[in-house]
C-alpha atoms as a PDB file:
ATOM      1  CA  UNK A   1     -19.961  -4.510   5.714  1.00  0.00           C
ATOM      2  CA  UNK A   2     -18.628  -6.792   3.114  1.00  0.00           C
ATOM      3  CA  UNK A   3     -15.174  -6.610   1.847  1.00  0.00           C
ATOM      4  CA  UNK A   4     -12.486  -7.774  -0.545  1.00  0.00           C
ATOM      5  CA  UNK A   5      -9.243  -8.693   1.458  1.00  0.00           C
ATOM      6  CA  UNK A   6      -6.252  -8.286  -0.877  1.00  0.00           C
ATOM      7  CA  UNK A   7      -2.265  -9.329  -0.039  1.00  0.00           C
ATOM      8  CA  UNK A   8       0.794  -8.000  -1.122  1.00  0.00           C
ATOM      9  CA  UNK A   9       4.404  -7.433  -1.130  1.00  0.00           C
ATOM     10  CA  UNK A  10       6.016  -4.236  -1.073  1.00  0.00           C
ATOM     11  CA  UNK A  11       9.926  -3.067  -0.931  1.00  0.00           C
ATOM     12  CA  UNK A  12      10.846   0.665  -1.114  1.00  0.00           C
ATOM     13  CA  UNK A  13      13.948   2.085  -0.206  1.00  0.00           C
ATOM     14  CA  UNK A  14      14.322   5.004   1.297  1.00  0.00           C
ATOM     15  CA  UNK A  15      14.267   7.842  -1.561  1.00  0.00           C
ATOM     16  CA  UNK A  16      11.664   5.895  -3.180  1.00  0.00           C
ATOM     17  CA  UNK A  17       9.175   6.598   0.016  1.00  0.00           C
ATOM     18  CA  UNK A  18      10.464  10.232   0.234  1.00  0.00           C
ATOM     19  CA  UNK A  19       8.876  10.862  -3.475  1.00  0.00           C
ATOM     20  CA  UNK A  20       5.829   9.919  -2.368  1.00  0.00           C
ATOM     21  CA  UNK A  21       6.181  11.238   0.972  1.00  0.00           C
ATOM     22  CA  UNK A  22       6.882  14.433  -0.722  1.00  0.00           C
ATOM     23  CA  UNK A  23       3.941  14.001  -2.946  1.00  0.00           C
ATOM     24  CA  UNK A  24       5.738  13.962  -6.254  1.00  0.00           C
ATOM     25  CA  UNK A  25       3.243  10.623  -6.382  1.00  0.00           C
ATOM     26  CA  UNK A  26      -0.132  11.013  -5.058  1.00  0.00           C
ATOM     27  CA  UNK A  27      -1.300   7.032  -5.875  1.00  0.00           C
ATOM     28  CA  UNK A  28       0.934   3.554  -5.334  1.00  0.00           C
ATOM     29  CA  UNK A  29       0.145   0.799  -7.865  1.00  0.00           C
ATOM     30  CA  UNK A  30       0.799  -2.887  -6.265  1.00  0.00           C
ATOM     31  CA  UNK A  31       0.102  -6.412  -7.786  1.00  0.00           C
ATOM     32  CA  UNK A  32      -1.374  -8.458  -5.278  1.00  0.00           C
ATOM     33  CA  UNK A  33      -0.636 -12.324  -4.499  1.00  0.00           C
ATOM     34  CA  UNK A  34      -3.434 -13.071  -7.035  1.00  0.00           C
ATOM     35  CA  UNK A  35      -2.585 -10.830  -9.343  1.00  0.00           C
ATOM     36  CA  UNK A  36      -4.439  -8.254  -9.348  1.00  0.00           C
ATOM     37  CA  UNK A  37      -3.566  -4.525  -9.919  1.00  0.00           C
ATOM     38  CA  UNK A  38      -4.324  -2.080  -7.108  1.00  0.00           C
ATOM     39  CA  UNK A  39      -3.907   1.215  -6.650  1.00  0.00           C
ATOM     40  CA  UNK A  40      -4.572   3.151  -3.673  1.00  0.00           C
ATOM     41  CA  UNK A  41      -3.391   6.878  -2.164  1.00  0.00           C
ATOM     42  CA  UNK A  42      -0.054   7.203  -1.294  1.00  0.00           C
ATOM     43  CA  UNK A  43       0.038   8.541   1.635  1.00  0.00           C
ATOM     44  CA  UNK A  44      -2.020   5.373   3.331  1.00  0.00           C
ATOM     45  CA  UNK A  45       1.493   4.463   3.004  1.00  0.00           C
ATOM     46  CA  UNK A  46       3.167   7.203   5.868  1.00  0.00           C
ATOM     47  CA  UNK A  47       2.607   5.136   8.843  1.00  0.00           C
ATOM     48  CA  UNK A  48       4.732   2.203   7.479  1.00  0.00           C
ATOM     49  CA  UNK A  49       7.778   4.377   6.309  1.00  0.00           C
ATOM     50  CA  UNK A  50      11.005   3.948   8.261  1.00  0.00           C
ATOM     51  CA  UNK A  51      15.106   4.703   7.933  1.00  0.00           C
ATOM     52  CA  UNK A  52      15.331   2.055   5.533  1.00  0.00           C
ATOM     53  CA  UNK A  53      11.925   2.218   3.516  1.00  0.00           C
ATOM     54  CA  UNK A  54       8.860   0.499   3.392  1.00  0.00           C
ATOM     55  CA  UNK A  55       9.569  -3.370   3.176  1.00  0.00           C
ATOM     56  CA  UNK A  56       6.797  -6.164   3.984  1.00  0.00           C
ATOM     57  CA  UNK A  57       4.101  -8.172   3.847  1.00  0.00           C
ATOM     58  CA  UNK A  58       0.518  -5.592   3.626  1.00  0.00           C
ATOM     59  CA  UNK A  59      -3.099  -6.788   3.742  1.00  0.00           C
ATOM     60  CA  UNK A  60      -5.164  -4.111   2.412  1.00  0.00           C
ATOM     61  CA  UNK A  61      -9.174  -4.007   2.787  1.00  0.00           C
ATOM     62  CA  UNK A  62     -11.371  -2.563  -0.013  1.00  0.00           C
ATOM     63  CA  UNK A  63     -15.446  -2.366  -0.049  1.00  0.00           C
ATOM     64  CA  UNK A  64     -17.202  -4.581  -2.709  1.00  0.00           C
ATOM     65  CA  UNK A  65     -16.868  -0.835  -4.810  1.00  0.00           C
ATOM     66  CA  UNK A  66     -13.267  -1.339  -4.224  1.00  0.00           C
ATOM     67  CA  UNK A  67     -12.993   1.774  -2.006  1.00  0.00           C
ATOM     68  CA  UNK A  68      -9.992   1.982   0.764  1.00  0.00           C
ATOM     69  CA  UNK A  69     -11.067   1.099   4.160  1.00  0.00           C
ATOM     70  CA  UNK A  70      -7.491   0.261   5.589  1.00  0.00           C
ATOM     71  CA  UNK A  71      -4.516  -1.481   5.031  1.00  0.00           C
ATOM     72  CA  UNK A  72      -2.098  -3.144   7.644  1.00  0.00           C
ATOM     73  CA  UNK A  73       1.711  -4.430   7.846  1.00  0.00           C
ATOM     74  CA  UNK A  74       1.471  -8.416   8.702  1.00  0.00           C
ATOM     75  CA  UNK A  75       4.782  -9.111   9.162  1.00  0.00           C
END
């Protein structure tokens, strides 16, 4: 399957996440490292979310349609 491989930078704190979390937000909007706009569901997002927020480097993996297929913390 081909894919589009995207990077990013992302730093919530912690009542940020819990609006989402809450799903006051359903979609996150991020500008990738070459600047492009993505959005994707919010709650791909969950699995990240600590005490402190949601801080880090994220690759995220789209199809050629620019569909999710997942998205991972890299450091």
């Amino acid at each position: 399957m081909e894919r589009k491989t995207y990077y990013f930078s992302i730093n919530l704190n912690y009542q940020e996440c819990m609006a989402y979390y809450k799903g006051h937000y359903t979609s996150i909007q991020v500008l990738s490292d070459c600047g492009k706009t993505i959005r994707f569901a919010a709650e791909k997002l969950r699995p990240f979310m600590s005490s402190i927020g949601i801080k880090g480097r994220f690759r995220i993996h789209l199809t050629t349609e620019n569909k999710f297929i997942s998205i991972e913390k890299i450091n």
